[in-house]
N, C-alpha and C. Protein backbone atom coordinates (compact mmCIF):
# COMPACT_ATOMS: atom_id res chain seq x y z
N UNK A 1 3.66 -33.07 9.91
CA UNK A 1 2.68 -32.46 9.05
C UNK A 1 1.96 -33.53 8.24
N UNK A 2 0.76 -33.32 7.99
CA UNK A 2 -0.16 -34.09 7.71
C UNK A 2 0.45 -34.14 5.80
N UNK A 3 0.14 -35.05 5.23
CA UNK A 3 0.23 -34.88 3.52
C UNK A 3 -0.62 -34.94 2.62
N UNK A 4 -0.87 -33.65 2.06
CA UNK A 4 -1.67 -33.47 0.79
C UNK A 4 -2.41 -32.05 0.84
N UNK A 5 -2.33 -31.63 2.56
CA UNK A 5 -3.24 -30.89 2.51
C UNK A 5 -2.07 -29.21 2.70
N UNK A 6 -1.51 -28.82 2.47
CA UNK A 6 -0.27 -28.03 2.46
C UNK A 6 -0.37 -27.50 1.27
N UNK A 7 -0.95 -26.14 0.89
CA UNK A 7 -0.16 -24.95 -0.54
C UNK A 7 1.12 -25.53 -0.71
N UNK A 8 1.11 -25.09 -2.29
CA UNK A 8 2.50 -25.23 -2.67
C UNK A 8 3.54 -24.17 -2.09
N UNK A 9 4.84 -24.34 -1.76
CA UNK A 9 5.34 -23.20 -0.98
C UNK A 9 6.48 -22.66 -2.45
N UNK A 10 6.42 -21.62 -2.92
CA UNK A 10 7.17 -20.98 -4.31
C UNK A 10 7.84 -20.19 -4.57
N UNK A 11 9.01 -19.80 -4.93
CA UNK A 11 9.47 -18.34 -5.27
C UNK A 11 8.60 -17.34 -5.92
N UNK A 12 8.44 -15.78 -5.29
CA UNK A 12 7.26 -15.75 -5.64
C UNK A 12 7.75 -14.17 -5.55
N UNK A 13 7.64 -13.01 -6.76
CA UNK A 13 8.07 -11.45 -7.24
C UNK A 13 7.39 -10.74 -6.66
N UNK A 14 7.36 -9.86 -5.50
CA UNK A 14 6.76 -9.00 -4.98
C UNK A 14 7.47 -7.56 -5.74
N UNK A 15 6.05 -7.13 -5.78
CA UNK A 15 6.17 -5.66 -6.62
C UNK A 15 5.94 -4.40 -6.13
N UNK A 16 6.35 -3.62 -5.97
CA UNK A 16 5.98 -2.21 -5.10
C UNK A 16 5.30 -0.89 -6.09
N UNK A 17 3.85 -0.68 -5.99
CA UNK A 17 3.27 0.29 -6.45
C UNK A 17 4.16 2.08 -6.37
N UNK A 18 4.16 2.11 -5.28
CA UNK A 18 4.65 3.08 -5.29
C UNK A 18 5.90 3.68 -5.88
N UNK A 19 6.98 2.79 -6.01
CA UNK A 19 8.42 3.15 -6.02
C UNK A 19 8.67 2.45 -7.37
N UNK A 20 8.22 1.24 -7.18
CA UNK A 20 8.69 0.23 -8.86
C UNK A 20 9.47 -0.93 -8.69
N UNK A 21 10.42 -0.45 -7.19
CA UNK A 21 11.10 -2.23 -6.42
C UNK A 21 10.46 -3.99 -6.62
N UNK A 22 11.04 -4.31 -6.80
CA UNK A 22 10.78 -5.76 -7.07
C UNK A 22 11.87 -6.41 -6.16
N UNK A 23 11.74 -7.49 -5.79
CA UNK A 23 12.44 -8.69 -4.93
C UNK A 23 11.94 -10.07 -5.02
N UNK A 24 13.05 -10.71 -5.11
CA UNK A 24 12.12 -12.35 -4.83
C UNK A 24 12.01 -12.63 -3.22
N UNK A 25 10.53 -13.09 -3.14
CA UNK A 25 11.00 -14.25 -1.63
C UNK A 25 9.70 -15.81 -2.22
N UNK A 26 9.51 -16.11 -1.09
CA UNK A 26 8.56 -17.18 -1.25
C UNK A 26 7.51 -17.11 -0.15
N UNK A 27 6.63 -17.94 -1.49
CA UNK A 27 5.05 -17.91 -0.43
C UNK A 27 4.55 -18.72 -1.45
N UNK A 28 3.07 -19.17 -1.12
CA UNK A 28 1.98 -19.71 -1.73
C UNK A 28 1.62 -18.97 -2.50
N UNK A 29 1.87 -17.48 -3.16
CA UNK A 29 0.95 -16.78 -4.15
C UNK A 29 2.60 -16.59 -5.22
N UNK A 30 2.02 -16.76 -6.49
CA UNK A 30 2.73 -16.47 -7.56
C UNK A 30 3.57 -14.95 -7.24
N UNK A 31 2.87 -13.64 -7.15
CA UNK A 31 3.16 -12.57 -7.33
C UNK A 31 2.33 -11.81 -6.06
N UNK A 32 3.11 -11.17 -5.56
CA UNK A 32 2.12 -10.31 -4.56
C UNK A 32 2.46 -8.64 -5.39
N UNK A 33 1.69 -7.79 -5.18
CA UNK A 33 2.30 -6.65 -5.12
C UNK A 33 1.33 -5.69 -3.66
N UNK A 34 2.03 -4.65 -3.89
CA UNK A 34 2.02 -3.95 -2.40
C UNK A 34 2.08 -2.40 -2.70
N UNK A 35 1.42 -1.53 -1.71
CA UNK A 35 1.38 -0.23 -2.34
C UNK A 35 2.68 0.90 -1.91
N UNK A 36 3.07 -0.08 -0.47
CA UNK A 36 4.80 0.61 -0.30
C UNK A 36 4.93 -0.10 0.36
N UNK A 37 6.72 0.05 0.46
CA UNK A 37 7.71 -0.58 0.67
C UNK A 37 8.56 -0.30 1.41
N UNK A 38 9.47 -0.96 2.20
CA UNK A 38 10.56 -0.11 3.13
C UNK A 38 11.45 0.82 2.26
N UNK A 39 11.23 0.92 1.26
CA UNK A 39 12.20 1.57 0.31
C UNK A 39 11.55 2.80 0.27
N UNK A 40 10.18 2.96 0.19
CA UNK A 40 9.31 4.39 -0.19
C UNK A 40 8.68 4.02 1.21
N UNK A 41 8.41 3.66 1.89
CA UNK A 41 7.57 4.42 3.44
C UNK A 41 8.46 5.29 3.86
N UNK A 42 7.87 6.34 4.54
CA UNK A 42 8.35 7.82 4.78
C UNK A 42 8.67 7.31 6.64
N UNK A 43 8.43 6.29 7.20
CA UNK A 43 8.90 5.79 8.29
C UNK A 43 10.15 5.50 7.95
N UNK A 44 10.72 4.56 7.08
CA UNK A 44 12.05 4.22 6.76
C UNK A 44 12.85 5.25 6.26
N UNK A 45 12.29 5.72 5.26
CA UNK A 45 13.36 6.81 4.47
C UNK A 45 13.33 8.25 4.99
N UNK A 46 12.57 8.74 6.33
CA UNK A 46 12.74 9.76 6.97
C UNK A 46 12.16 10.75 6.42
N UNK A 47 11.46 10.79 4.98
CA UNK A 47 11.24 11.80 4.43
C UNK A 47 9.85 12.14 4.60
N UNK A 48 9.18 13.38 4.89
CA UNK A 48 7.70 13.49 5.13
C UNK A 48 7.15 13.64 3.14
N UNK A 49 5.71 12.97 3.12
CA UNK A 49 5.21 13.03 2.21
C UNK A 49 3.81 13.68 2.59
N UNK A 50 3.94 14.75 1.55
CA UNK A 50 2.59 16.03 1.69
C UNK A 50 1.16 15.67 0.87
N UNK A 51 -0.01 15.37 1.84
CA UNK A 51 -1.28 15.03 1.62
C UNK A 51 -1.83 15.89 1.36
N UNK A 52 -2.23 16.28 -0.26
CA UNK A 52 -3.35 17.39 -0.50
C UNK A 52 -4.75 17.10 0.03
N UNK A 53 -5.26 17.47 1.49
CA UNK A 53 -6.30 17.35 1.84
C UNK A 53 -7.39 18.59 2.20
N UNK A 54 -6.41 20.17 1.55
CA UNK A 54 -7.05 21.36 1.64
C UNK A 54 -8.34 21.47 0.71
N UNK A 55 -9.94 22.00 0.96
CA UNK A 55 -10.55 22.04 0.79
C UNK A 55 -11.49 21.47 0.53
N UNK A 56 -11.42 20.14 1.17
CA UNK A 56 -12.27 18.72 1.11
C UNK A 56 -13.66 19.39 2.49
N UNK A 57 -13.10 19.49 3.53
CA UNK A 57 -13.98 20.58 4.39
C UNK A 57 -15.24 21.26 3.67
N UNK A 58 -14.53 21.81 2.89
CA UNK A 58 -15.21 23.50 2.47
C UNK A 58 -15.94 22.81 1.05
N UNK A 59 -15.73 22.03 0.56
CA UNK A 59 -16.29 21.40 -0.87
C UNK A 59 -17.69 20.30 -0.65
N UNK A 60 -17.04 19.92 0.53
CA UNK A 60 -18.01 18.95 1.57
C UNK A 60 -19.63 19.86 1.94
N UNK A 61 -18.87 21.25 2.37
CA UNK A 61 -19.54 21.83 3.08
C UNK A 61 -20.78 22.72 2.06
N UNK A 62 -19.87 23.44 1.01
CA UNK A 62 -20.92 23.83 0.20
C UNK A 62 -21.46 22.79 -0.81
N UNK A 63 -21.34 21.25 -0.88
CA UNK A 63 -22.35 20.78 -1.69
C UNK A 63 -23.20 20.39 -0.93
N UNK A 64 -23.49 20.20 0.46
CA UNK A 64 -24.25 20.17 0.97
C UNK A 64 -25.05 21.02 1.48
N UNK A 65 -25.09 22.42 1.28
CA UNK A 65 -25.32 23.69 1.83
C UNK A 65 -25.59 24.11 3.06
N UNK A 66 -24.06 23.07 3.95
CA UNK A 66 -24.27 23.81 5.72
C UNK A 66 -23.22 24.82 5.69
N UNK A 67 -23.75 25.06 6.91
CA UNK A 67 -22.86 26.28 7.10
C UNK A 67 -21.63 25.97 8.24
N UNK A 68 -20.30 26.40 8.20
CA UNK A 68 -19.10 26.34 9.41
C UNK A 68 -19.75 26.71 10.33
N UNK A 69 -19.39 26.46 11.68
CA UNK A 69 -20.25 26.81 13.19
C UNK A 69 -18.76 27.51 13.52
């Protein structure tokens, strides 16, 4: 490896939005944070998480004033 031109490599607190988990690892950035985690993804922890996406359609539909086909 060449010298000088290499990030510093650091212990570095990754933070999880969703859940609140913290861990150390290392990288070039001080702090990462992240919006989930193997701790809260619903892939890992098996659990389904419910998307309120009822009436986005129909709210869509009458501010624009079309009509359902």
């Amino acid at each position: 490896m060449r010298e000088g031109i290499h990030p510093d490599y650091v212990e570095c607190s990754v933070n999880c939005a969703g859940c609140g988990t913290t861990w150390k690892t290392r990288s070039v950035l001080a702090e990462i944070r992240v919006e989930v985690c193997s701790n809260c993804h619903p892939f890992f922890t098996g659990q389904r998480k419910i998307v309120d996406t009822e009436g986005r359609v129909e709210k869509f539909m009458s501010k624009y004033g079309l009509k359902k086909k």
